[in-house]
C-alpha atoms as a PDB file:
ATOM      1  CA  UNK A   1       0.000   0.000   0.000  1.00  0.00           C
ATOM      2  CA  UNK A   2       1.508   3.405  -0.980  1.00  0.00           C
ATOM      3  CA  UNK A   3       1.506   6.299   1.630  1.00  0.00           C
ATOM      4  CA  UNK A   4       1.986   8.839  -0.691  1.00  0.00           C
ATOM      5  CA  UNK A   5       1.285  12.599   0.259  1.00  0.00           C
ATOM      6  CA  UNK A   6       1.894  11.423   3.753  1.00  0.00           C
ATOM      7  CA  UNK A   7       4.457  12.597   6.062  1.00  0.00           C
ATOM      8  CA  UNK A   8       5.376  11.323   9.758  1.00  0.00           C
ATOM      9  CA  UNK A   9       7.414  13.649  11.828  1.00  0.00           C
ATOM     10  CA  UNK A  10       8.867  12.710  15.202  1.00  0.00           C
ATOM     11  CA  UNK A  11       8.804  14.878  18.284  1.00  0.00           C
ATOM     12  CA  UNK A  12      12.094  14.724  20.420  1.00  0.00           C
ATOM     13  CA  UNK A  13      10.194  12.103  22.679  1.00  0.00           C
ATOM     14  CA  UNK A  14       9.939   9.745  20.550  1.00  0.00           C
ATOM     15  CA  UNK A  15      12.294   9.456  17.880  1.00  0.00           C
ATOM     16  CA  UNK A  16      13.434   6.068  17.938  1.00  0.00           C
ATOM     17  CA  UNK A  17       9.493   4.874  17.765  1.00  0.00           C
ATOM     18  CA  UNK A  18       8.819   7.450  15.388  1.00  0.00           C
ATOM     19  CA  UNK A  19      11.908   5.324  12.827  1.00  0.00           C
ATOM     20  CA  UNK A  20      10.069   1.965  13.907  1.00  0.00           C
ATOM     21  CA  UNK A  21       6.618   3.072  12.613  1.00  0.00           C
ATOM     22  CA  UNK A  22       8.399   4.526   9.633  1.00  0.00           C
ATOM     23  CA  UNK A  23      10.525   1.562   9.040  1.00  0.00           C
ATOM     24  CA  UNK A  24       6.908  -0.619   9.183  1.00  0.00           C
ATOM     25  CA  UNK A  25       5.248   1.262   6.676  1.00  0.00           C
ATOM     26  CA  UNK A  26       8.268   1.652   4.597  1.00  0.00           C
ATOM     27  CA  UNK A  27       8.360   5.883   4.709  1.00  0.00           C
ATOM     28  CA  UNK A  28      11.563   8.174   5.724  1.00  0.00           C
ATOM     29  CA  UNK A  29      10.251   9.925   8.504  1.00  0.00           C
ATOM     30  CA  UNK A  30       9.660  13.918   7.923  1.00  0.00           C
ATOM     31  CA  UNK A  31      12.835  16.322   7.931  1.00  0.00           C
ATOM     32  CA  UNK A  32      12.699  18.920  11.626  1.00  0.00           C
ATOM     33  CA  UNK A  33      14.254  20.042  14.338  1.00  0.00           C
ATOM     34  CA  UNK A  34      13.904  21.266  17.600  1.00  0.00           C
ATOM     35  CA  UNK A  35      15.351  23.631  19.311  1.00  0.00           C
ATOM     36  CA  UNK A  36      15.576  24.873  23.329  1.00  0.00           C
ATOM     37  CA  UNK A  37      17.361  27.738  24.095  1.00  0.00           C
ATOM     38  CA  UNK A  38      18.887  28.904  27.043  1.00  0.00           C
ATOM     39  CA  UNK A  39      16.304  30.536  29.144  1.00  0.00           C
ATOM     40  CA  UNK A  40      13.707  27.040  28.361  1.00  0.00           C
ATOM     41  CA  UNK A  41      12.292  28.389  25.034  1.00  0.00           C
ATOM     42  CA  UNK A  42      11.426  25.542  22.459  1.00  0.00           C
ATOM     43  CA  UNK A  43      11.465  26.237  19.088  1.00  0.00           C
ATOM     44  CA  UNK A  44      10.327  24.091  16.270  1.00  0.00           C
ATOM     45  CA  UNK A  45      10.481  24.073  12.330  1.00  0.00           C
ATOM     46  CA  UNK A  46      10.365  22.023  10.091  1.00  0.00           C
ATOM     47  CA  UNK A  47      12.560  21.589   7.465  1.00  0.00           C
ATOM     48  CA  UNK A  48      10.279  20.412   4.244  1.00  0.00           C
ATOM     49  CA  UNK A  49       7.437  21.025   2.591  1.00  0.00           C
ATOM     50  CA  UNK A  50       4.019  19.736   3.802  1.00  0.00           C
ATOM     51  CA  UNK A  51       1.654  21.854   1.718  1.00  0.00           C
ATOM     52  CA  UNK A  52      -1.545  19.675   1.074  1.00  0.00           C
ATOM     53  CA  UNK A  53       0.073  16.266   2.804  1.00  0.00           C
ATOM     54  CA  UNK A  54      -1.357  14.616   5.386  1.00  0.00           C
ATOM     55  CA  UNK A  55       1.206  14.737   8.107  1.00  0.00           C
ATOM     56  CA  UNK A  56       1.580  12.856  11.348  1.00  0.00           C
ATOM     57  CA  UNK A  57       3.618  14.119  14.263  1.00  0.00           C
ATOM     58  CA  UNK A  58       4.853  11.047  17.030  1.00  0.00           C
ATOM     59  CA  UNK A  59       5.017  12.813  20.095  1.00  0.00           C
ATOM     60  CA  UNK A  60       5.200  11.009  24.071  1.00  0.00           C
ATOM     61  CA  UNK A  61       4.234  14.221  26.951  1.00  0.00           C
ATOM     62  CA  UNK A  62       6.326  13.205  29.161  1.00  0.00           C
ATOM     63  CA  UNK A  63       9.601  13.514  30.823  1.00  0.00           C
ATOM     64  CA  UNK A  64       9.999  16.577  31.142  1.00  0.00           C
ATOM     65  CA  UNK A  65       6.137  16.755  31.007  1.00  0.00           C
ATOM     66  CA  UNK A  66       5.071  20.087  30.403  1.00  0.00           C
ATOM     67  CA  UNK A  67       8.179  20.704  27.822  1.00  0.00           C
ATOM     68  CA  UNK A  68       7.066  17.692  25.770  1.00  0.00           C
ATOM     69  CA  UNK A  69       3.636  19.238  26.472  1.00  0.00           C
ATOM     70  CA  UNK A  70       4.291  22.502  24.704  1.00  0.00           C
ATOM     71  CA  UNK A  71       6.539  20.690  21.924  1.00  0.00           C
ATOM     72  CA  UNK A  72       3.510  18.679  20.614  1.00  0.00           C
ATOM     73  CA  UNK A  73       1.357  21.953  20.400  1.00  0.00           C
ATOM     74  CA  UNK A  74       4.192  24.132  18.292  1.00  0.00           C
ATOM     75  CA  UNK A  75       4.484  20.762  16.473  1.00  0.00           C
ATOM     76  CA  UNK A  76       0.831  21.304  15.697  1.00  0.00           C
ATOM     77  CA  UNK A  77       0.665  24.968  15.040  1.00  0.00           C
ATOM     78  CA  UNK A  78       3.811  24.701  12.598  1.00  0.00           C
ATOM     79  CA  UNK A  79       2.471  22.075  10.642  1.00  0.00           C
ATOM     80  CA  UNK A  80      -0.763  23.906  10.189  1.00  0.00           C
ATOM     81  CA  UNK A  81       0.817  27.374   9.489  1.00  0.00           C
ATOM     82  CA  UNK A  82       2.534  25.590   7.092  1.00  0.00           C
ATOM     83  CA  UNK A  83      -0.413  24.806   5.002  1.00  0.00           C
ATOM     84  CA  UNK A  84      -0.713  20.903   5.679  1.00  0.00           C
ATOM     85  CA  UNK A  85      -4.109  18.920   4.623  1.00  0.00           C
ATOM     86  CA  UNK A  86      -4.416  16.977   7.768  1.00  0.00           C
ATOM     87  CA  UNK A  87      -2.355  17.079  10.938  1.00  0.00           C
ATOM     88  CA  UNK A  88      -2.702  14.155  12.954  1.00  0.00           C
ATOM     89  CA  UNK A  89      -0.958  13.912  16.848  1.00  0.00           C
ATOM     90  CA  UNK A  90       0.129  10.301  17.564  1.00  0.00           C
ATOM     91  CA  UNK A  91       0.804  10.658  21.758  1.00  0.00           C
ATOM     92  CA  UNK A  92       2.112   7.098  22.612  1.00  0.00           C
ATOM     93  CA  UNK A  93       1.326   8.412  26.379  1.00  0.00           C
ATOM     94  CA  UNK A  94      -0.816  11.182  27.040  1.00  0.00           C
ATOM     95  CA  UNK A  95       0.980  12.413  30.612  1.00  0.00           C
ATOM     96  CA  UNK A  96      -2.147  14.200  31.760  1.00  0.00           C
ATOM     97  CA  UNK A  97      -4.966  11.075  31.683  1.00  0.00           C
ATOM     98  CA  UNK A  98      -5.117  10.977  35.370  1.00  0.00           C
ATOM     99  CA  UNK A  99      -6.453  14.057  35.542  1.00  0.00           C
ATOM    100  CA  UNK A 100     -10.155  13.194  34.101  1.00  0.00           C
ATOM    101  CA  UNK A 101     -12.143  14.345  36.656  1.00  0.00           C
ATOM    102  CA  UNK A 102     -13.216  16.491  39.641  1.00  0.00           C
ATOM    103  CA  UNK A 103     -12.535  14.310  42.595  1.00  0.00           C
ATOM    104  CA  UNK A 104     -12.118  16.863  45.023  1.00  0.00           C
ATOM    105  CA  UNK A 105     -13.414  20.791  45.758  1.00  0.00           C
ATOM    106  CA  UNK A 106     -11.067  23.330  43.628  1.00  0.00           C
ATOM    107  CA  UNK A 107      -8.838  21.328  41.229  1.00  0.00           C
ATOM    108  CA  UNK A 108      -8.332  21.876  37.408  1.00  0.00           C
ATOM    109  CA  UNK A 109      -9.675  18.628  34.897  1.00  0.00           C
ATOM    110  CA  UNK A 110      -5.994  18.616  33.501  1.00  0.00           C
ATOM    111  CA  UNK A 111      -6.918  16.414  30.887  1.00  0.00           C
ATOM    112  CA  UNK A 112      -9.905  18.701  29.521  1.00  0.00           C
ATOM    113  CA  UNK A 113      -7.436  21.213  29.460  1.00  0.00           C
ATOM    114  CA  UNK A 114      -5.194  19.368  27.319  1.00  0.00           C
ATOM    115  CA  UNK A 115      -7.347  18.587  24.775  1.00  0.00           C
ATOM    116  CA  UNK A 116      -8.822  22.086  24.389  1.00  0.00           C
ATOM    117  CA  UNK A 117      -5.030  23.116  24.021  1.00  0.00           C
ATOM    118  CA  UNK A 118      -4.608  20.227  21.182  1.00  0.00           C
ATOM    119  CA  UNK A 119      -7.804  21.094  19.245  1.00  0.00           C
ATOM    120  CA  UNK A 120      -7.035  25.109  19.753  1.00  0.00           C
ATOM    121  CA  UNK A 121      -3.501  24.258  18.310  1.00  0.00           C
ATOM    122  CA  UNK A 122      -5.242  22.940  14.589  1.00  0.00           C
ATOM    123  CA  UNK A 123      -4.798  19.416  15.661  1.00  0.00           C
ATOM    124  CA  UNK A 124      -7.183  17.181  13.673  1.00  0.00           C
ATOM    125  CA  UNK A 125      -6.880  13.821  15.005  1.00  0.00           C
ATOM    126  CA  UNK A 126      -5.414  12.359  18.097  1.00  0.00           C
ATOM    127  CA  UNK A 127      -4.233   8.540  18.202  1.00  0.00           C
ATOM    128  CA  UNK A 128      -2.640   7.197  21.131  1.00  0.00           C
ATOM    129  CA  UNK A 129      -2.607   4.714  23.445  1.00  0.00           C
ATOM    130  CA  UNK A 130      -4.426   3.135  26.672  1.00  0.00           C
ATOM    131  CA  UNK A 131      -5.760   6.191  27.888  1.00  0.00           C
ATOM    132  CA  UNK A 132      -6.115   5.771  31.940  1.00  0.00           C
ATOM    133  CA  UNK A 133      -9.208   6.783  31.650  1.00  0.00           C
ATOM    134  CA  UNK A 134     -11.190   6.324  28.388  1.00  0.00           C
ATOM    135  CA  UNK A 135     -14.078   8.861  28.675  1.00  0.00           C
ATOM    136  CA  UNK A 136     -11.182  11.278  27.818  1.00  0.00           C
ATOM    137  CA  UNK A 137     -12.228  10.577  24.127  1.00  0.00           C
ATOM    138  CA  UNK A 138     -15.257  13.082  24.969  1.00  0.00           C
ATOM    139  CA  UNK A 139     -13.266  15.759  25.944  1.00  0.00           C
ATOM    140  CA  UNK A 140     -11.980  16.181  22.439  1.00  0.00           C
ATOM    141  CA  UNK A 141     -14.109  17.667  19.815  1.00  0.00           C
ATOM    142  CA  UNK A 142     -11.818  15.924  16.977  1.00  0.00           C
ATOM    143  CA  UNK A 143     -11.508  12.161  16.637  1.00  0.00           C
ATOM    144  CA  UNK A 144      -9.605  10.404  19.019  1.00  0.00           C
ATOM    145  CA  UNK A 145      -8.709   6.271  18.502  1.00  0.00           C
ATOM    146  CA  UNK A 146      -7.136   4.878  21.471  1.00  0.00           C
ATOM    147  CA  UNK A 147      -5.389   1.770  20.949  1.00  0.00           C
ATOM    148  CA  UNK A 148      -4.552  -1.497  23.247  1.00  0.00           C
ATOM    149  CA  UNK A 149      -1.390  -2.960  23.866  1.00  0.00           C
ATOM    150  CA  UNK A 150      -2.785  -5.582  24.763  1.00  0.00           C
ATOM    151  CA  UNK A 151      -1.824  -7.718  21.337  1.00  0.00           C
ATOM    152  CA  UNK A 152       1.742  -6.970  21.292  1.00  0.00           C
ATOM    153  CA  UNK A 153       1.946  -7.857  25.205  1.00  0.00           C
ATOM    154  CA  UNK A 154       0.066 -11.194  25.244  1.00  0.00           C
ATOM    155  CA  UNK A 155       2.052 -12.188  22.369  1.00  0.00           C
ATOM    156  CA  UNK A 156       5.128 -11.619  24.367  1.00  0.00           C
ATOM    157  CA  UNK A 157       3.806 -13.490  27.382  1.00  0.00           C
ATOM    158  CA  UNK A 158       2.562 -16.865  25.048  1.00  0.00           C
ATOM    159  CA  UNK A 159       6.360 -17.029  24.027  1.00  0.00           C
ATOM    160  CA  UNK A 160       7.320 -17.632  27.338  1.00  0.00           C
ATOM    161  CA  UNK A 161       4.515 -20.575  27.783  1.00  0.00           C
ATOM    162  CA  UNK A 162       4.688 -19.703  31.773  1.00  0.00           C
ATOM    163  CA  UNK A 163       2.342 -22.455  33.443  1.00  0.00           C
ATOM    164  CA  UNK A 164      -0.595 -22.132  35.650  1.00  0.00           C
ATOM    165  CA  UNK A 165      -0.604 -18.577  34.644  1.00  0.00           C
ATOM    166  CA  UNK A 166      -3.432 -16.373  36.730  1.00  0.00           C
ATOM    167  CA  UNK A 167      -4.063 -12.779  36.029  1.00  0.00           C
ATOM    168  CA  UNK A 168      -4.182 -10.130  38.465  1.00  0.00           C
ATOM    169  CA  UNK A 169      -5.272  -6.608  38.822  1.00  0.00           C
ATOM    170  CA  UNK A 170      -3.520  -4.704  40.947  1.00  0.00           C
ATOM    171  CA  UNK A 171      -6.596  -2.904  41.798  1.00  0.00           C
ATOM    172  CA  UNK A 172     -10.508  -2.934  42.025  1.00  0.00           C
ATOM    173  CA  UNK A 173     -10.422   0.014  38.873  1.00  0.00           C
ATOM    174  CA  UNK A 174      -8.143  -1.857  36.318  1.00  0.00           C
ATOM    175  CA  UNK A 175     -10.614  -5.712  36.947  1.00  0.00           C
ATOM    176  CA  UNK A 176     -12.570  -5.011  33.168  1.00  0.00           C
ATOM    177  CA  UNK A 177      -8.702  -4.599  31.234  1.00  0.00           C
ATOM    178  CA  UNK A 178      -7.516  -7.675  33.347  1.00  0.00           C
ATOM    179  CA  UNK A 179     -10.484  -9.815  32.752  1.00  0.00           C
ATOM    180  CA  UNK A 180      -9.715  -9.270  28.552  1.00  0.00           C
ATOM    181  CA  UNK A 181      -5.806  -9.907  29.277  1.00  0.00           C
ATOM    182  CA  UNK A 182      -7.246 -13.357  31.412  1.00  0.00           C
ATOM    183  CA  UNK A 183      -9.666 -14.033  28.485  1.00  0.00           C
ATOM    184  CA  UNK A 184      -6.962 -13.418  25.479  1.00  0.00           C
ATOM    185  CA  UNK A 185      -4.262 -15.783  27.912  1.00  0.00           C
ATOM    186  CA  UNK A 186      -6.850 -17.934  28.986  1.00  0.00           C
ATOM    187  CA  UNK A 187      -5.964 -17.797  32.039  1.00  0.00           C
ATOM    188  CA  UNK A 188      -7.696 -17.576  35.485  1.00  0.00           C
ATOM    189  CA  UNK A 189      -8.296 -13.427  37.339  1.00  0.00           C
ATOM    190  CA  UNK A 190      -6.923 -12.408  41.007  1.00  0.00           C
ATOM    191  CA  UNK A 191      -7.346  -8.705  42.249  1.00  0.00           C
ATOM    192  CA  UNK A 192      -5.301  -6.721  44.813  1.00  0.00           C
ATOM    193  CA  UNK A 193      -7.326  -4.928  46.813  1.00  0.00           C
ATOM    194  CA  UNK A 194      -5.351  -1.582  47.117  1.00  0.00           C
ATOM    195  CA  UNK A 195      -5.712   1.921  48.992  1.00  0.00           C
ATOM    196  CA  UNK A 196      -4.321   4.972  48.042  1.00  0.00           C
ATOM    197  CA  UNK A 197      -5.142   7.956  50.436  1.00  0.00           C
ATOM    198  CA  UNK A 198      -2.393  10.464  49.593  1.00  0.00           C
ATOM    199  CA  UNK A 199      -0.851  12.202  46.564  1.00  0.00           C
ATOM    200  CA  UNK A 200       2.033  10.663  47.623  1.00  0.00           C
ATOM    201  CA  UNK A 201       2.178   7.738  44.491  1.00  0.00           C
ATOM    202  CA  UNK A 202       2.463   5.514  47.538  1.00  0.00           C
ATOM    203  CA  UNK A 203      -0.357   2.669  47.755  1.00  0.00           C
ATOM    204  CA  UNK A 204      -1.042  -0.179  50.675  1.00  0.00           C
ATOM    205  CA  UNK A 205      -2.255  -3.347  48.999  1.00  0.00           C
ATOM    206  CA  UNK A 206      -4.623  -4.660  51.972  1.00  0.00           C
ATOM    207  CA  UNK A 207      -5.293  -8.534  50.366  1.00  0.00           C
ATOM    208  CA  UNK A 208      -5.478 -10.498  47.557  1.00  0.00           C
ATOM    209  CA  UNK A 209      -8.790 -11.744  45.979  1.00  0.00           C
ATOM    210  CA  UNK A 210      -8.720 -15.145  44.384  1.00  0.00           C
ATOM    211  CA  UNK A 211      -6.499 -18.183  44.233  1.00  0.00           C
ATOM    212  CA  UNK A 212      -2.947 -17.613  43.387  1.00  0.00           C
ATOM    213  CA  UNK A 213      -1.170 -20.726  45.589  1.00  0.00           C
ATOM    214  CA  UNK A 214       0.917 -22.347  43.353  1.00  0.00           C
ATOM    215  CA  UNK A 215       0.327 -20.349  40.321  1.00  0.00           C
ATOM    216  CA  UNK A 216       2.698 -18.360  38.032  1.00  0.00           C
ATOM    217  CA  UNK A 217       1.150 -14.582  38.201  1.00  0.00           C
ATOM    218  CA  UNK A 218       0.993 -12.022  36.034  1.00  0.00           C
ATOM    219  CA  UNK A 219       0.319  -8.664  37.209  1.00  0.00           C
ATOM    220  CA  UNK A 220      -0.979  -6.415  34.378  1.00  0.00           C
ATOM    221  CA  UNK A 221      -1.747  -2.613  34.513  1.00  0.00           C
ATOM    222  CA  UNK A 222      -1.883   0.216  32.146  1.00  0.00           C
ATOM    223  CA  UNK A 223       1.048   2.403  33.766  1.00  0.00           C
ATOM    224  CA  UNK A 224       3.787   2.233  36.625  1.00  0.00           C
ATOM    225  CA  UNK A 225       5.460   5.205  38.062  1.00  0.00           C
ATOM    226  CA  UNK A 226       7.296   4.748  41.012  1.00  0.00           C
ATOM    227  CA  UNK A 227       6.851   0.779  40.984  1.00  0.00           C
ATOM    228  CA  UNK A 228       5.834   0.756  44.520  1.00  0.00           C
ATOM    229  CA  UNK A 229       2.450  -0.986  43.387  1.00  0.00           C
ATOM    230  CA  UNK A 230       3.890  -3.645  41.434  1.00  0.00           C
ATOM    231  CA  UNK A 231       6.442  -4.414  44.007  1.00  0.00           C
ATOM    232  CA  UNK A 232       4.076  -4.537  46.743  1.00  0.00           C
ATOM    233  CA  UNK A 233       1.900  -6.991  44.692  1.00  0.00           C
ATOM    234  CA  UNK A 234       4.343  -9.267  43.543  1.00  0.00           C
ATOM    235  CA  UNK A 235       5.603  -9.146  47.875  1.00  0.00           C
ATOM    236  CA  UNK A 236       1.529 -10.006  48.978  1.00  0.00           C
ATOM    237  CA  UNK A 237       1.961 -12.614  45.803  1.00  0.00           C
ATOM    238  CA  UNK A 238       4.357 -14.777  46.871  1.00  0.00           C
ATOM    239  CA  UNK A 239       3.592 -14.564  50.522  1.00  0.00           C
ATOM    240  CA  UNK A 240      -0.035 -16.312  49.541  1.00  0.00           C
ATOM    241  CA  UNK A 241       1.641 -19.271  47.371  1.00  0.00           C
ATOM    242  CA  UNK A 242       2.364 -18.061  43.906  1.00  0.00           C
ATOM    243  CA  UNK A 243       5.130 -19.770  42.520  1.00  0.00           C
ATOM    244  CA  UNK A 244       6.493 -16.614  40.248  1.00  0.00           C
ATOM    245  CA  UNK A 245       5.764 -13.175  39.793  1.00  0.00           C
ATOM    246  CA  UNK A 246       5.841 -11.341  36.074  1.00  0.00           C
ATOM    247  CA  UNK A 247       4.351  -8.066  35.370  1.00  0.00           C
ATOM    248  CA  UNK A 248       3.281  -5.884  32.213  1.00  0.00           C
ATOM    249  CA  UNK A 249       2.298  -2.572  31.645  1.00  0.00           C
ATOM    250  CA  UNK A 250       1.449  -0.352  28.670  1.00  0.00           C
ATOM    251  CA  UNK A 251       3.289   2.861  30.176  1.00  0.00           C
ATOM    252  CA  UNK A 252       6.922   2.339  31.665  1.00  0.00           C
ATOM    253  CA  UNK A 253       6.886   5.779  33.526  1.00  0.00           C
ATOM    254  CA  UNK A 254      10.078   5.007  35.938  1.00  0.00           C
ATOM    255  CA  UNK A 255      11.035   7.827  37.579  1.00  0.00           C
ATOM    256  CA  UNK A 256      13.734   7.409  39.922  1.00  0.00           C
ATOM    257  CA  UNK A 257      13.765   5.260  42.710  1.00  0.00           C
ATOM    258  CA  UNK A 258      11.746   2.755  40.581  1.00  0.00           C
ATOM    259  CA  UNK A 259      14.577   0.773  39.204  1.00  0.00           C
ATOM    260  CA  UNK A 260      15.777   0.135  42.570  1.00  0.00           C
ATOM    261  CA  UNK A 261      12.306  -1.241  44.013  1.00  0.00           C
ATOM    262  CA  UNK A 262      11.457  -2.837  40.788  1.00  0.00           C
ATOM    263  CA  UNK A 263      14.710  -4.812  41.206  1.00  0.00           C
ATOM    264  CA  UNK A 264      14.169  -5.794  45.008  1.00  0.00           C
ATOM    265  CA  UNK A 265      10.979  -7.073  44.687  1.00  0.00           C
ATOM    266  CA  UNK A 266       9.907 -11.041  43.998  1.00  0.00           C
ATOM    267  CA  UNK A 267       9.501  -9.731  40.339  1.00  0.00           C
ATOM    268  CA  UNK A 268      10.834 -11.902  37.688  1.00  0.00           C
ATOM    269  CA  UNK A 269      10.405 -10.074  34.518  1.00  0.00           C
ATOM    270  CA  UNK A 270       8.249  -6.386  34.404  1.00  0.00           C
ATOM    271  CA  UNK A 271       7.448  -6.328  30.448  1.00  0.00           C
ATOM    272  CA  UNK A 272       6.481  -2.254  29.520  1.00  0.00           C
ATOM    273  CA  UNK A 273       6.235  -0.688  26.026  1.00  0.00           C
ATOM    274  CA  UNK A 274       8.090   1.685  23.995  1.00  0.00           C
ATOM    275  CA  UNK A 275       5.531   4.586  23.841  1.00  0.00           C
ATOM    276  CA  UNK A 276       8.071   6.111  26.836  1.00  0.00           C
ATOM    277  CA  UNK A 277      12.056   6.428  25.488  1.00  0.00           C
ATOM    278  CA  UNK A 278      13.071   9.338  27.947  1.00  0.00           C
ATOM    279  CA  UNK A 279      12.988   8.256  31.709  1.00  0.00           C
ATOM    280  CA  UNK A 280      15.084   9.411  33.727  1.00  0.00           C
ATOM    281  CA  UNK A 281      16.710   5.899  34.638  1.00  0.00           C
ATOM    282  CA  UNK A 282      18.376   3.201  33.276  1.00  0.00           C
ATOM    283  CA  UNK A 283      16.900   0.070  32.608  1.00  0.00           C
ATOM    284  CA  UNK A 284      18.192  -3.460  33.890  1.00  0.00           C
ATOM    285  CA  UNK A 285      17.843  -6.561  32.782  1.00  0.00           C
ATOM    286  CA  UNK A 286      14.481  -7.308  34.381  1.00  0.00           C
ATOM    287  CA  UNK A 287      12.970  -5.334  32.289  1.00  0.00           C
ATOM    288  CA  UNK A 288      12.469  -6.080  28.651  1.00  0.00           C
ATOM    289  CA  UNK A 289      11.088  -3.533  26.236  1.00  0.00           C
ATOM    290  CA  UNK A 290       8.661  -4.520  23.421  1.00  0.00           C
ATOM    291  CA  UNK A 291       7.928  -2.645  20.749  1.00  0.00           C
ATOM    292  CA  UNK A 292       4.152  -0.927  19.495  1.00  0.00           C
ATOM    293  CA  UNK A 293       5.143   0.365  16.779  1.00  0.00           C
ATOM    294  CA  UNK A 294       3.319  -2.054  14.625  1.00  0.00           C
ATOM    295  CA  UNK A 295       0.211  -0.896  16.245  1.00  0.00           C
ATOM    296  CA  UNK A 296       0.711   2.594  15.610  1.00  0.00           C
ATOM    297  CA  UNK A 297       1.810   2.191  12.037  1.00  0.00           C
ATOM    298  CA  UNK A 298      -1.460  -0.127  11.288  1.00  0.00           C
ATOM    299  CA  UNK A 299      -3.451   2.353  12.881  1.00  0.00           C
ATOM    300  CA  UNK A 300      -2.104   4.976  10.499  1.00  0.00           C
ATOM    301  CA  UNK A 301      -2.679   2.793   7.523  1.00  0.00           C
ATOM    302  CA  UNK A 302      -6.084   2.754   8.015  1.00  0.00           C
ATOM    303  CA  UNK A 303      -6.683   6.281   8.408  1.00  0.00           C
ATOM    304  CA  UNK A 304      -4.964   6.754   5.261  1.00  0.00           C
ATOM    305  CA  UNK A 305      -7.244   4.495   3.336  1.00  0.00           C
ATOM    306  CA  UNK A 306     -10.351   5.079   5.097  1.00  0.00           C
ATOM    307  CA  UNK A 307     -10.666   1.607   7.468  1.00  0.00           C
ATOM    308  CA  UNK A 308     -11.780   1.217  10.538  1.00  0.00           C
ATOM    309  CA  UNK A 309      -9.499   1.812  13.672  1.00  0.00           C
ATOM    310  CA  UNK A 310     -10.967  -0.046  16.433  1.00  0.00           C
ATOM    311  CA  UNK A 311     -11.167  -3.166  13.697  1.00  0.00           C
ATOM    312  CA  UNK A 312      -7.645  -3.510  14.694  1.00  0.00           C
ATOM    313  CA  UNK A 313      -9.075  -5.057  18.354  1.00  0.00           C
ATOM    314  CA  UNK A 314     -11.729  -7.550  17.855  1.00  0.00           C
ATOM    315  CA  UNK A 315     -14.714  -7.527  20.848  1.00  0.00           C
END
């Protein structure tokens, strides 16, 4: 299938996915550069001409957060000034998800205020990734396809042929993702019964629902920051029978500190994506990258020829 009169740029978060995607759908990736300047400034331009293309620009908000933030939006606004068709924002991991909602008196809805911000910018379409909260596909007024990981990490996982697996949910708010992860694996569902009562990214996991004794488990979420969650898990785990602990999440968001805890834990393997290149830590050996890039790429060549997006995910 040609992609002609398409263009893919990458953002500087997300350059080496941006080549993988390209490399998939057999494209050079767009010609730009970014810029920062001493006093924080970023500057973008790109360096070819989009007039009447449909362009794409790969962009991750995160790490630094706000800067990748404000990247994606001049990303936006250039490509528009510069007269292209379509502009399309592919955000592997949309930073501000969490904040979807009013859960306490006088706080902003972050995430509405993102997407107002991306629309206001000319943005046209948004693709990205397992949203932590899906209902943030309503607070864009432009289409929005959010895509699973969950093909690309259950294939993974079958490789290993890990016996007696279970699945578990590390909490009560993540049991309808683990139940399709327990259905695609065929596999048996456990839930950690966790409390969080501070903005602290700290959680206490108070039990663990369902039969693990003797079972290989496989904790499955859609993010980890500091890994205290998954660490505490796989501890509460092993201390009621399981056999081994494995873990996979969409998001790797290891800030530091998580490397250490990830690595002291029961944890055999923690399995995360490569929609995050820029942490601030360095990853070991218990931790094994696998690519999405094949999911982002398909997604594009449907919206190039018209095809349905979610067709990519069977019910």
């Amino acid at each position: 299938m040609s992609l002609e009169n398409t263009l893919i740029f990458a953002g500087s978060r997300s350059t080496h996915l941006t080549d993988n995607i390209c490399r998939d759908l057999g494209v050079t990736p767009g010609q730009g550069e970014v810029i920062t300047f001493s006093d924080g400034n970023t500057f973008v331009r790109v360096l070819e001409n989009v007039r009447g293309r449909e362009v794409y620009i790969v962009q991750s908000t995160i790490f630094p957060t706000n800067d990748s933030f404000m990247e994606l939006l001049f990303w936006i606004d250039a490509l528009r000034r510069a007269s292209a068709a379509s502009v399309t924002a592919i955000i592997p991991y949309f930073s501000y998800a969490k904040g979807d909602k009013k859960d306490e008196p006088r706080v902003s809805i972050r995430a509405r205020v993102c997407a107002d911000c991306i629309e206001a910018a000319g943005c046209d379409r948004v693709v990205t990734l397992d949203l932590h909260a899906p209902q943030i596909q309503g607070f864009f007024r432009v289409p929005v396809d959010n895509l699973y990981a969950l093909p690309v990490l259950v294939e993974r996982i079958t490789q290993l042929n890990l016996p007696n697996l279970v699945v578990v949910s590390p909490d009560a708010g993540f049991v309808k993702a683990a139940r399709r992860y327990a259905h695609a694996l065929g596999a048996s569902l456990a839930i950690a019964n966790k409390e969080r009562i501070a903005h602290d990214e700290r959680a206490e996991v108070l039990e663990i629902i369902g039969d693990v004794t003797g079972k290989t488990a496989l904790i499955v979420d859609d993010f980890t920051t500091s890994g205290g969650t998954l660490a505490e898990v796989a501890r509460r785990l092993v201390d009621r029978g399981a056999r081994e602990v494995y873990a996979m999440v969409s998001h790797g968001v290891l800030t530091p500190g998580s490397i250490e805890r990830i690595e002291a834990s029961p944890l055999r393997r923690l399995f995360i994506t490569d929609t995050i290149e820029t942490q601030p830590v360095t990853l070991t050996p218990k931790i094994e990258v696998v690519s999405v890039a094949s999911l982002f790429a398909e997604a594009i060549r449907r919206i190039h020829t018209h095809e349905s997006v979610s067709g990519m995910f069977p019910a």
